[in-house]
Protein backbone atom coordinates (compact mmCIF):
# COMPACT_ATOMS: atom_id res chain seq x y z
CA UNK A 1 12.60 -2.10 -22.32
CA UNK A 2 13.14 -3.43 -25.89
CA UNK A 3 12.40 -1.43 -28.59
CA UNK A 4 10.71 -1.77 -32.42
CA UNK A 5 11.68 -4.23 -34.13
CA UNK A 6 13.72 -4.23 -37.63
CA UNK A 7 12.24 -5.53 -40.67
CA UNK A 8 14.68 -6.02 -43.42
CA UNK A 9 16.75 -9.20 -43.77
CA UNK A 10 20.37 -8.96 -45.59
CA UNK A 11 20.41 -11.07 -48.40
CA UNK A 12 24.33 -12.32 -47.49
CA UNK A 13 23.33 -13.39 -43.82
CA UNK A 14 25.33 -16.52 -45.01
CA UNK A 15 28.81 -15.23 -46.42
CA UNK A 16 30.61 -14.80 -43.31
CA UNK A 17 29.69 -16.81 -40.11
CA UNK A 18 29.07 -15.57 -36.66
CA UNK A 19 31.39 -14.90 -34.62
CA UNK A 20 31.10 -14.69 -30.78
CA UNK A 21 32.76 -11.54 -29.84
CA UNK A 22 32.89 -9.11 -26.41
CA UNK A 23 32.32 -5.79 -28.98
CA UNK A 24 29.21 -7.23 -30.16
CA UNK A 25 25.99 -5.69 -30.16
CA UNK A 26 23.61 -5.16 -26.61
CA UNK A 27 21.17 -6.98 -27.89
CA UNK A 28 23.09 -10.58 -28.98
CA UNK A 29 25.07 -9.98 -25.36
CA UNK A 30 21.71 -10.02 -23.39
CA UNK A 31 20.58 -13.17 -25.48
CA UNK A 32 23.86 -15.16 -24.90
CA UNK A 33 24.39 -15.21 -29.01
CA UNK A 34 27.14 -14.77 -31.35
CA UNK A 35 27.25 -11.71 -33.27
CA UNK A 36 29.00 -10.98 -36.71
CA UNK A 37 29.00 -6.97 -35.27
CA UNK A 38 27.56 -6.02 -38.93
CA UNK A 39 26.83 -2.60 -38.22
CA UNK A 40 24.37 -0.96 -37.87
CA UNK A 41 22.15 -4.02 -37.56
CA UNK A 42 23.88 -7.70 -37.35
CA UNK A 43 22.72 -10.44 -39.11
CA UNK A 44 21.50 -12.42 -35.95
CA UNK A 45 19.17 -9.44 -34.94
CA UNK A 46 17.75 -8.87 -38.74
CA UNK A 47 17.27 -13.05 -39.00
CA UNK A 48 15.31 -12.20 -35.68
CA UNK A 49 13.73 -9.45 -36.64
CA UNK A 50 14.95 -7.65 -33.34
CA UNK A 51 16.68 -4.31 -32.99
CA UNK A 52 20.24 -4.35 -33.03
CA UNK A 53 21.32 -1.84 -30.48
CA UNK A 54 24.49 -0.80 -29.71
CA UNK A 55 26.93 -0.16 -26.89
CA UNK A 56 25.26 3.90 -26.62
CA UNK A 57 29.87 4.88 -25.31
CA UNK A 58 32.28 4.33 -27.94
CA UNK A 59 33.03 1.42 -25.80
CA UNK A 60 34.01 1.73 -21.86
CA UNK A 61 37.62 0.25 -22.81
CA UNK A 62 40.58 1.88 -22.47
CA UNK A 63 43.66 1.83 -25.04
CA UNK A 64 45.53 -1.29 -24.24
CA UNK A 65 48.84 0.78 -23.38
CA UNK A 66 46.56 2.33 -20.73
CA UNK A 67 45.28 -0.87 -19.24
CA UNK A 68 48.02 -2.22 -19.33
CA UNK A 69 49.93 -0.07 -17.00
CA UNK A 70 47.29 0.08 -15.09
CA UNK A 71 47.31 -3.29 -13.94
CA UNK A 72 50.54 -3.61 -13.05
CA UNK A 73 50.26 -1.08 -11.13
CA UNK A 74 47.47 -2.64 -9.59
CA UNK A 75 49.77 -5.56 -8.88
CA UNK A 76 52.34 -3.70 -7.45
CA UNK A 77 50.38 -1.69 -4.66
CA UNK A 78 49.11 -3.10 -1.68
CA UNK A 79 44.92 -3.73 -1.67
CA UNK A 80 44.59 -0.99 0.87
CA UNK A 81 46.39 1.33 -1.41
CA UNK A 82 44.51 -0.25 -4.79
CA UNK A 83 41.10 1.06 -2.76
CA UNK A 84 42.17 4.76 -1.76
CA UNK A 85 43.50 5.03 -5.31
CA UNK A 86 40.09 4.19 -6.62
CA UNK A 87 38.45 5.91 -4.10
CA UNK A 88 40.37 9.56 -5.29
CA UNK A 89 40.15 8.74 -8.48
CA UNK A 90 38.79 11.96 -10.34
CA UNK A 91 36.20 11.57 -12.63
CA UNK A 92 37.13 13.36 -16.34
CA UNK A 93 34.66 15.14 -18.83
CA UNK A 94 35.51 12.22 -20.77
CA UNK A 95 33.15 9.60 -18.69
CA UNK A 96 30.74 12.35 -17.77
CA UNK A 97 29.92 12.57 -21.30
CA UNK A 98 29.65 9.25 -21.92
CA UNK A 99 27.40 8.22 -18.97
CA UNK A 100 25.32 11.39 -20.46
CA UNK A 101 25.27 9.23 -23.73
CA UNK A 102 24.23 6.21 -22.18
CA UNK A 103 21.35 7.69 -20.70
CA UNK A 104 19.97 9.12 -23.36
CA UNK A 105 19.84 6.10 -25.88
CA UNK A 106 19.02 3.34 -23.13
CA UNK A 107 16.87 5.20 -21.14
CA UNK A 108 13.52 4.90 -23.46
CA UNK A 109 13.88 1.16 -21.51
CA UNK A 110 12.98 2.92 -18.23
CA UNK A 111 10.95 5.68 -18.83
CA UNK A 112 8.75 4.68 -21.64
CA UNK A 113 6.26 2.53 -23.00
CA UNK A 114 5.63 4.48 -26.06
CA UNK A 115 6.34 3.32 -29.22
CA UNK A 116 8.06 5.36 -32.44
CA UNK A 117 8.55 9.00 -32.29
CA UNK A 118 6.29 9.27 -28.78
CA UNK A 119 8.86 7.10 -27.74
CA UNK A 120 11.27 9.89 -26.33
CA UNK A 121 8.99 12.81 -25.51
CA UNK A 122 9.92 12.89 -22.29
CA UNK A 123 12.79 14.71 -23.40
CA UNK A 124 10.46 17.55 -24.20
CA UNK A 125 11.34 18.45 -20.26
CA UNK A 126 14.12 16.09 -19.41
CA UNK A 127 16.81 17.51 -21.56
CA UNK A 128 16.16 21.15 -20.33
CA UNK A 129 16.30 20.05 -16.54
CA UNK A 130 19.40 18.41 -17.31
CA UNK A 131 20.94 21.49 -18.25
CA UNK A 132 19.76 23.70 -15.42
CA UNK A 133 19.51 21.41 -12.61
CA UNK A 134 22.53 19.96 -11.62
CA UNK A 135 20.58 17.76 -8.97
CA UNK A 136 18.40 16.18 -12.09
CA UNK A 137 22.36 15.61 -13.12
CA UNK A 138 23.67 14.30 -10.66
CA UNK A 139 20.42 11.64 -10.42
CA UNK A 140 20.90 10.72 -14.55
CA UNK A 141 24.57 10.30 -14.24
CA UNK A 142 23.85 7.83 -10.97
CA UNK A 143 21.50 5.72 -13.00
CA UNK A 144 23.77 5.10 -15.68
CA UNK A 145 26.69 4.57 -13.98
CA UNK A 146 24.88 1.99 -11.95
CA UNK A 147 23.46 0.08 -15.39
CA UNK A 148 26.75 0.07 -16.98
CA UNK A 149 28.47 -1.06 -13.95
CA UNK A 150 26.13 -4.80 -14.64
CA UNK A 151 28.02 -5.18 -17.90
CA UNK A 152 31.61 -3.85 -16.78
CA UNK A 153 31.66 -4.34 -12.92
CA UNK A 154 35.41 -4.07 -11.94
CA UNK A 155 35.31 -1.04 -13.81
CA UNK A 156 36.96 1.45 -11.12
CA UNK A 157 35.58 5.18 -12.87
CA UNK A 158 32.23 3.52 -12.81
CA UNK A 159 32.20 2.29 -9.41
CA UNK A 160 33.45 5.97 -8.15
CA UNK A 161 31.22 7.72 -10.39
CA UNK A 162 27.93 5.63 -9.43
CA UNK A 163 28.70 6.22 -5.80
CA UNK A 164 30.05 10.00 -6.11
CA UNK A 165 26.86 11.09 -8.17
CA UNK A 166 24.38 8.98 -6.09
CA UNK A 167 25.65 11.24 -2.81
CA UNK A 168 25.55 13.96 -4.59
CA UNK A 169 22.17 13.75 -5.85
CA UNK A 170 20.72 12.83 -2.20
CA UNK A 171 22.80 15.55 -0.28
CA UNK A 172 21.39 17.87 -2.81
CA UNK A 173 17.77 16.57 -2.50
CA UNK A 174 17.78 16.72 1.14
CA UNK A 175 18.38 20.66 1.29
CA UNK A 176 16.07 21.39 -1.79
CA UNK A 177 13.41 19.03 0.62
CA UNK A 178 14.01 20.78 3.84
CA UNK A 179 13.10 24.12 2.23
CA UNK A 180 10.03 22.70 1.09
CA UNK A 181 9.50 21.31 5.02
CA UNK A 182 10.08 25.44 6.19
CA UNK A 183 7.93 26.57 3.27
CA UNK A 184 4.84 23.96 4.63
CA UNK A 185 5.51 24.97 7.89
CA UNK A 186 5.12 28.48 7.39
CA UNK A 187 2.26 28.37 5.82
CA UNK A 188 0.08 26.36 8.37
CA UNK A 189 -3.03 25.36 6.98
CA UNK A 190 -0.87 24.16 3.74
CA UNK A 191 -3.38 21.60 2.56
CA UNK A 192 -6.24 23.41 4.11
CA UNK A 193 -7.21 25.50 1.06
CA UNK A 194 -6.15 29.10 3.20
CA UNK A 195 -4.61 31.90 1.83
CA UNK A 196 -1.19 30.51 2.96
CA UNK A 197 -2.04 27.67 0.38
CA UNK A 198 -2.86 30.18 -2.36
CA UNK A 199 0.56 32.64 -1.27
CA UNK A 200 2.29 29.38 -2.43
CA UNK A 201 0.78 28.61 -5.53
CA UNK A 202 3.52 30.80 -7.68
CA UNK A 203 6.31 28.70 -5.77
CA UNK A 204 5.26 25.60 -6.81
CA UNK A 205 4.13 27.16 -10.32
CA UNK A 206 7.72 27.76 -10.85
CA UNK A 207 8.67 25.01 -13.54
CA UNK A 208 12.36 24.83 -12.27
CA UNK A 209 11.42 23.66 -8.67
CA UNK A 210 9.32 20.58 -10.14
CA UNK A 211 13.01 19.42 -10.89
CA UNK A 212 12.97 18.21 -7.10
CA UNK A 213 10.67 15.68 -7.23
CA UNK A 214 11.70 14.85 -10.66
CA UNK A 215 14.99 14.13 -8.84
CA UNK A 216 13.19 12.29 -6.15
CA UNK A 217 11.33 10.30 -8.72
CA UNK A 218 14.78 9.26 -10.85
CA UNK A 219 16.03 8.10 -7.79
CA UNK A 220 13.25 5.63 -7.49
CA UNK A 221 13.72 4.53 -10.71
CA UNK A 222 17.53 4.02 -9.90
CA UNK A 223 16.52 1.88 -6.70
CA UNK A 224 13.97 -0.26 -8.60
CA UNK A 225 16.47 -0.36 -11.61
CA UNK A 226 19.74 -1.00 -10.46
CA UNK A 227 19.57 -2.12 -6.62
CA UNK A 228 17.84 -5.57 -5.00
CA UNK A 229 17.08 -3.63 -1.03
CA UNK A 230 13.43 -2.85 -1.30
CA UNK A 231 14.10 -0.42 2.06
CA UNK A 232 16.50 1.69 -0.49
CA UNK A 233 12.94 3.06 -2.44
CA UNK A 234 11.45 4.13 0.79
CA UNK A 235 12.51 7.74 1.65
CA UNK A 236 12.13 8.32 -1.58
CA UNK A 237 9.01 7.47 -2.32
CA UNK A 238 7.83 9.05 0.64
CA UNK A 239 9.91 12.70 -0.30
CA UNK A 240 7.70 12.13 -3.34
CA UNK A 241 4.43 11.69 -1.51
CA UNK A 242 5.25 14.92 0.63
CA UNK A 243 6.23 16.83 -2.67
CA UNK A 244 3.22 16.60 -4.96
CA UNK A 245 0.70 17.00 -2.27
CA UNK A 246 1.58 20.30 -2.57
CA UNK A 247 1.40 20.47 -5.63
CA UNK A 248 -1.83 18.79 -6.61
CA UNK A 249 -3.67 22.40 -6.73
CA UNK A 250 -0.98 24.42 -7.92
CA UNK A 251 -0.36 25.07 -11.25
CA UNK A 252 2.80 24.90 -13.47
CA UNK A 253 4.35 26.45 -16.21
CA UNK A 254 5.15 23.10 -17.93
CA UNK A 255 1.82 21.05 -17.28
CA UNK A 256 3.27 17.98 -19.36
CA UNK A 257 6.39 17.83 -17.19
CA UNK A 258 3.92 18.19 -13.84
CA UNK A 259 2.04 15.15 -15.17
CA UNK A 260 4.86 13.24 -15.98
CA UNK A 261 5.61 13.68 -12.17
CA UNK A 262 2.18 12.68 -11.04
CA UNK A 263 2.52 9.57 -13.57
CA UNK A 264 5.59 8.27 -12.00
CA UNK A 265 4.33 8.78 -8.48
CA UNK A 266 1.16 6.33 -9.27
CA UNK A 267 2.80 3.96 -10.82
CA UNK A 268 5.89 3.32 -8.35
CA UNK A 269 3.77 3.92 -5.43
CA UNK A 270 1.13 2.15 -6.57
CA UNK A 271 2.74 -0.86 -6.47
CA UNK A 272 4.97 -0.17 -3.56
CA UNK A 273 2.41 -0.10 -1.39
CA UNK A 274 1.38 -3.83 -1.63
CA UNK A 275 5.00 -4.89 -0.05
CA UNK A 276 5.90 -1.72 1.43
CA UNK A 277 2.19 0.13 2.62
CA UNK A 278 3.18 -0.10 6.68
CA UNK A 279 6.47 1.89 5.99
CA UNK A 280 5.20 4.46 3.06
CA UNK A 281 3.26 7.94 4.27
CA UNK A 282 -0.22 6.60 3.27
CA UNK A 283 -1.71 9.73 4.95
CA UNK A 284 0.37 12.31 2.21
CA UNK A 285 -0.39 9.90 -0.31
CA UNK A 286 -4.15 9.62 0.00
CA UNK A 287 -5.01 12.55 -0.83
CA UNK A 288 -2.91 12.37 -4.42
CA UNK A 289 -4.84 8.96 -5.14
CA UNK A 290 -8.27 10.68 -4.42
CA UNK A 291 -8.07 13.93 -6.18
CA UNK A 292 -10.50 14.15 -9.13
CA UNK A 293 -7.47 16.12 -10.99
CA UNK A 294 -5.26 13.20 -11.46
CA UNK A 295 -6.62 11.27 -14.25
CA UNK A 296 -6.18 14.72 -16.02
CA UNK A 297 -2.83 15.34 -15.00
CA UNK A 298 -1.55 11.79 -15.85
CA UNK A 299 -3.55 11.24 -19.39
CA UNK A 300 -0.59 11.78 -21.64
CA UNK A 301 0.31 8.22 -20.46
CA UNK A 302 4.02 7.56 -20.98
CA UNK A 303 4.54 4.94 -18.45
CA UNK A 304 0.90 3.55 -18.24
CA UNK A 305 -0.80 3.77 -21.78
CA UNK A 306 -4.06 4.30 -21.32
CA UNK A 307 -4.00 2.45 -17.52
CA UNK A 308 -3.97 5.13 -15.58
CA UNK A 309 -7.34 4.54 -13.77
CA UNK A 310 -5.84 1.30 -12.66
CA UNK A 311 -3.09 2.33 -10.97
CA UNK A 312 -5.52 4.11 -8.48
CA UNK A 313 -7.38 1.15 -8.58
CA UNK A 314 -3.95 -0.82 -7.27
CA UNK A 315 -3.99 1.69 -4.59
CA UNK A 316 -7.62 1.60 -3.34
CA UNK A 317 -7.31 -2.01 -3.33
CA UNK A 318 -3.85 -2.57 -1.42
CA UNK A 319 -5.55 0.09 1.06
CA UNK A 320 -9.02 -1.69 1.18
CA UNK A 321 -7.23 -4.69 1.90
CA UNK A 322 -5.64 -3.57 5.05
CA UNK A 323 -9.32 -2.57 6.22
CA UNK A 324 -10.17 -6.03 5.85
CA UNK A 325 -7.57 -7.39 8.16
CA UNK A 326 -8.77 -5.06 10.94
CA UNK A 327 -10.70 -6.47 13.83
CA UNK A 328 -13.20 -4.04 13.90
CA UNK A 329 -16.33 -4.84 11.71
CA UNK A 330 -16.98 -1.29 11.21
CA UNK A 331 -13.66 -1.17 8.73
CA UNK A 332 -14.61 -4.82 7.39
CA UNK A 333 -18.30 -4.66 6.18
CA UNK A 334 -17.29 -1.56 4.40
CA UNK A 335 -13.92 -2.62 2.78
CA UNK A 336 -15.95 -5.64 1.62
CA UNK A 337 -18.82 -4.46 -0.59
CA UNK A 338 -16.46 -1.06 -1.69
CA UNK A 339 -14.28 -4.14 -3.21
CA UNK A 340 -17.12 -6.13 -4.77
CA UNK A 341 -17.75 -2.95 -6.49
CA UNK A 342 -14.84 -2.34 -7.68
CA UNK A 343 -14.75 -5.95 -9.04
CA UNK A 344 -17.84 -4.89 -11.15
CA UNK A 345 -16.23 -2.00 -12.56
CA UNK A 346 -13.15 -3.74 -13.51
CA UNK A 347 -15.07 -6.26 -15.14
CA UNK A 348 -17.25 -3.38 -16.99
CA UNK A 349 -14.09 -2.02 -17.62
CA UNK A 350 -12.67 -5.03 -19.09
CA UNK A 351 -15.52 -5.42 -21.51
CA UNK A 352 -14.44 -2.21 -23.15
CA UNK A 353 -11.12 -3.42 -24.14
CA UNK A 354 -11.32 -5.46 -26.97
CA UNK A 355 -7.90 -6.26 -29.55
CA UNK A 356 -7.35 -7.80 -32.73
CA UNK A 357 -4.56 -7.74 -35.20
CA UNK A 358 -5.55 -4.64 -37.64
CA UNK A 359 -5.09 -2.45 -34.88
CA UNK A 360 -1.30 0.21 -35.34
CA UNK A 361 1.48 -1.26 -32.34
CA UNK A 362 0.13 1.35 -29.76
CA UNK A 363 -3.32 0.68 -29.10
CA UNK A 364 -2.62 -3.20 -29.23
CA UNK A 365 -0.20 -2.52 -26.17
CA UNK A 366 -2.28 -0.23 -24.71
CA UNK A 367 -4.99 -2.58 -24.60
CA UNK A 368 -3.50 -5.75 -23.46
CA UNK A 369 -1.55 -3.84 -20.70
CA UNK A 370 -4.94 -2.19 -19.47
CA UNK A 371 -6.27 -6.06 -19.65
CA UNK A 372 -3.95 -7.45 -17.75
CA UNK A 373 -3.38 -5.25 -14.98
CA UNK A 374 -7.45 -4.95 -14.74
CA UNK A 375 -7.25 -9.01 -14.50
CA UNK A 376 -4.85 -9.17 -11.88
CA UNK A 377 -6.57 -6.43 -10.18
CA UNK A 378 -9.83 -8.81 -10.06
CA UNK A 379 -7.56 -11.89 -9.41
CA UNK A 380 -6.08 -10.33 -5.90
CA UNK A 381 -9.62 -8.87 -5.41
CA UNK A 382 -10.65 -12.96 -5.53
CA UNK A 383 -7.87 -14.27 -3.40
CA UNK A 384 -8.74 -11.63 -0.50
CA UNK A 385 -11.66 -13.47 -0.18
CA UNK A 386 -12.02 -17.08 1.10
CA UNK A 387 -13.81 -19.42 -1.39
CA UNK A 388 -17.00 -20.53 -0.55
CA UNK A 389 -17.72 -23.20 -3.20
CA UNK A 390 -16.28 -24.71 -6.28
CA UNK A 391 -17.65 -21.50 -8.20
CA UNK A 392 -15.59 -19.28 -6.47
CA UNK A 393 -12.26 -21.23 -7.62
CA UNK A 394 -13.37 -21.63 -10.91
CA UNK A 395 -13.83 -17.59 -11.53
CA UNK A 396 -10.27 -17.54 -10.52
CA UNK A 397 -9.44 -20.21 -12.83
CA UNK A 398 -11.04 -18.20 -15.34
CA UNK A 399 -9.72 -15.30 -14.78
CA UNK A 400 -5.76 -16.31 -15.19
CA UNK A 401 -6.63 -18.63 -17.91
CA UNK A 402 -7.67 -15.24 -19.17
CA UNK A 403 -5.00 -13.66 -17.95
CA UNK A 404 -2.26 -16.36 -19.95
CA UNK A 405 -4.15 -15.74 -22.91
CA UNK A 406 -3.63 -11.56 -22.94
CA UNK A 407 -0.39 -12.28 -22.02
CA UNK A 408 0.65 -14.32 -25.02
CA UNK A 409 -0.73 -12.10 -27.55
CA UNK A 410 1.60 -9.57 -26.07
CA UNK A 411 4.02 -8.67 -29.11
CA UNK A 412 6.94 -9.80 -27.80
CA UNK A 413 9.59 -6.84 -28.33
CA UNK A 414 6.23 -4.40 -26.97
CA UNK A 415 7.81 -1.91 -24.44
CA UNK A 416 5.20 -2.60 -21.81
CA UNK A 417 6.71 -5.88 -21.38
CA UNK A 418 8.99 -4.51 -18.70
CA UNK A 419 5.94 -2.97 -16.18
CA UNK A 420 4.47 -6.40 -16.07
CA UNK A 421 5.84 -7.95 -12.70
CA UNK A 422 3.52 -6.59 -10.54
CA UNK A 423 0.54 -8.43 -12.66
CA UNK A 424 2.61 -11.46 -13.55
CA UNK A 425 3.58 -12.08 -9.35
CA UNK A 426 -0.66 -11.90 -8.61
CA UNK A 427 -2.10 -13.96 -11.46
CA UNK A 428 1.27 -16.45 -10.59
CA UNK A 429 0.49 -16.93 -7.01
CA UNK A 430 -3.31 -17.82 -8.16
CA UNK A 431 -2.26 -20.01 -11.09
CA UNK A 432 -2.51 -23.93 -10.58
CA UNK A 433 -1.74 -24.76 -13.84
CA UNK A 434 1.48 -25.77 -13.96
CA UNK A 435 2.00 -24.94 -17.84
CA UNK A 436 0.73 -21.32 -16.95
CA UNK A 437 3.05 -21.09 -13.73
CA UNK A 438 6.34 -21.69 -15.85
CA UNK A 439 4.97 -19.42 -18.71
CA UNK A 440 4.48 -16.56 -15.85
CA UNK A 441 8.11 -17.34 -14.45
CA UNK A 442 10.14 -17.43 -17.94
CA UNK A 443 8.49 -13.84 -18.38
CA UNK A 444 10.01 -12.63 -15.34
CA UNK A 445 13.20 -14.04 -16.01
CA UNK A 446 13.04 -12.52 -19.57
CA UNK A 447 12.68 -9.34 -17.83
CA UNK A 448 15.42 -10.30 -15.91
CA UNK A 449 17.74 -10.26 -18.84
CA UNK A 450 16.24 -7.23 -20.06
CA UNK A 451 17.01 -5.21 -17.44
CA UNK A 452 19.26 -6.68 -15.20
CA UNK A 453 17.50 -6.11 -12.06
CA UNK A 454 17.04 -9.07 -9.52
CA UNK A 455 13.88 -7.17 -8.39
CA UNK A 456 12.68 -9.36 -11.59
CA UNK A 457 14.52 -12.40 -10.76
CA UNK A 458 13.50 -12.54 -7.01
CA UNK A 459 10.21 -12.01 -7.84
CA UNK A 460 10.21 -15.31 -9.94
CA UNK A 461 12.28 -16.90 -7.08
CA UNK A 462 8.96 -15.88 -4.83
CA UNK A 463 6.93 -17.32 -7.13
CA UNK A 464 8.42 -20.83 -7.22
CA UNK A 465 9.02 -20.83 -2.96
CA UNK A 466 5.18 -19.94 -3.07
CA UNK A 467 3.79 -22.51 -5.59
CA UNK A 468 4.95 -25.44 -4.19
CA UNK A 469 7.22 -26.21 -7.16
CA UNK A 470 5.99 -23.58 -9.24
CA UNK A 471 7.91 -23.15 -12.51
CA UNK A 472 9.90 -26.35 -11.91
């Protein structure tokens, strides 16, 4: 996610000219342009009014002596050799402490849409688990060896290190989860409301043992991040869904950290569940999207602003949906009108969120977030529906003409730029107008470069094999 943007201009941006360089800044690298490296903002990013940000590591190069040796020696053992050497390869306090570092000042990109000083208070939580819970660890250390591996990808520490901590992290998970499995099991009746259920209730109160799902939840963030398999996100997802359940009536000892969980479950199973649903545990889930405790627990709003209530309204819809496509009219008639009802609440809901210019960077992101993923929520409400006239196309029409226009007075450095492609793939595969079509694929390919994840750039490649030349 990009962050706020600089506003001072050097007055000398002319004496010395650019110079295209490998050391320059993050931010000229991801936009293919020459840097001067004026530190600590170059003259590119203060003519752009963009925030220089830079390599977080002193720079993952090693003294040239070093490298040097080490590729001859590279070109002196066999390949087979080359790979165990890589593969034993121990990894020093020197690159654990840099991965640490690159973590903490890249990831307000992935776990934030905040903007100033909110924009790191999930650290609040985060930096304590990192110090007691060496699964929470191993899960940080995974993600950023996996992003730095897209800028340095022959690197051989990185490769070992993204792998080692990654196996780490799930071996870990998967005995912290199987305790969790006895502990339900034990209990019977464990989302029954019996006393077994209220025996528990100091377990899961404990703030330390909300650092397994936190690790659970990382790890989706590392699959959606850094890999392009959608079947990578499932067990996690679903470790999630069998987590919190538990947890929905039991209370914690850090209640911002608990809703920080809850936050991060809606919003990546949410959206899962539209090209996932048949392979995610709908039945553990359900009963997370329908408890009247949630909006509560997920107000703070990190990752969804003030959208919240739509991310259950993703849900209700991609589950609706499926009730339409049954064959028995008892699940259809139903689905149907509960739909067209929640088309007039979005639309009620819509009418609410109004923007202009005078309003502080927060609340203008806020609101054109909430009114675009309420649009696109209507928009995939409209295309589940045949058309029955000219009227009905036109409301679509409307609606992602509508749609282009929130979209555009988007600032364009806001941090909820990067939690768009679920609303930017619906209102695309409705859009018609070709001018709209290639706006809606340069986004996602702008989020592309952001955060170098093809889930962004395969979603615009599904866009164009869907729209008939869309975007060409």
């Amino acid at each position: 996610m990009t962050r706020d943007t600089l506003l001072m201009k050097t007055t000398d941006c002319c004496i010395k000219p650019p110079v295209r360089s490998r050391s320059g800044c993050l931010t000229c690298r991801r936009r293919k342009k020459r840097c001067d490296e004026r530190r600590p903002s170059c003259t590119g990013c203060q003519r752009n009014r963009l925030e220089c940000q830079w390599e977080s590591v002193d720079s993952i190069v090693w003294p040239k002596r070093r490298k040097t040796r080490a590729g001859l020696a590279e070109k002196l053992l066999p390949d087979q050799a080359q790979g165990m050497v890589n593969v034993f390869s121990v990894l020093t306090p020197d690159i654990v402490s840099r991965l640490l570092r690159h973590f903490l000042n890249a990831s307000p990109r992935w776990l934030s849409t905040r903007t100033g000083s909110r924009r790191t208070d999930y650290l609040k939580w985060l930096s304590p688990a990192l110090s007691k819970s060496h699964v929470v660890r191993s899960c940080v250390l995974a993600i950023a060896a996996a992003d730095l591996l897209k800028y340095y990808r022959n690197h051989p520490q990185l490769q070992h290190a993204a792998a080692e901590y990654y196996g780490q992290a799930v071996s870990s998970l998967r005995g912290a989860i199987e305790s969790e499995m006895a502990l339900a099991s034990l209990s019977g009746g464990f989302l029954s409301g019996t006393n077994h259920l209220q025996a528990s209730i100091p377990y899961f109160a404990n703030m330390n043992l909300d650092y397994t799902p936190l690790s659970v939840l990382l790890l989706c963030l590392h699959e959606t991040q850094n890999f392009t398999s959608r079947e990578r996100i499932l067990p996690h997802l679903n470790a999630a869904a069998f987590m919190l359940q538990n947890r929905i009536h039991c209370g914690s000892m850090n209640t911002e950290l608990r809703g920080y969980l809850f936050e991060m479950f809606c919003y990546f199973f949410a959206l899962a569940r539209f090209s996932l649903g048949s392979k995610l545990l709908i039945a553990q889930a359900d009963p997370i999207f329908a408890s009247p405790s949630i909006i509560r627990l997920i107000q703070h709003g990190h990752i969804m602003g003030t959208s919240q209530s739509l991310f259950i309204a993703i849900y209700r819809i991609s589950r609706l949906s499926h009730n339409l496509q049954s064959s028995k009219s008892a699940d259809v008639l139903p689905a149907r009108q509960e739909l067209l009802l929640m088309d007039q609440e979005l639309r009620a809901y819509q009418s609410q969120l109004t923007h202009d210019n005078t309003m502080d960077q927060e609340h203008l992101n806020d609101v054109i977030t909430s009114n675009l993923y309420s649009l696109a929520c209507r928009i995939h409400i409209k295309a589940l529906f045949p058309p029955h006239g000219s009227d009905d196309k036109d409301i679509v029409h409307s609606l992602v003409d509508e749609f282009i226009n929130n979209l555009q007075h988007l600032p364009p450095h806001s941090p909820s730029q990067n939690i768009l492609c679920w609303p930017l793939v619906v209102a695309g595969l409705s859009a018609r107008n070709s001018a709209h079509q290639r706006i809606i694929v340069a986004k996602l390919n702008n989020i592309h470069e952001e955060w170098k994840s093809a889930v962004f750039s395969k979603s615009a490649d599904f866009l164009r094999d869907s729209g008939e030349g869309i975007g060409r």
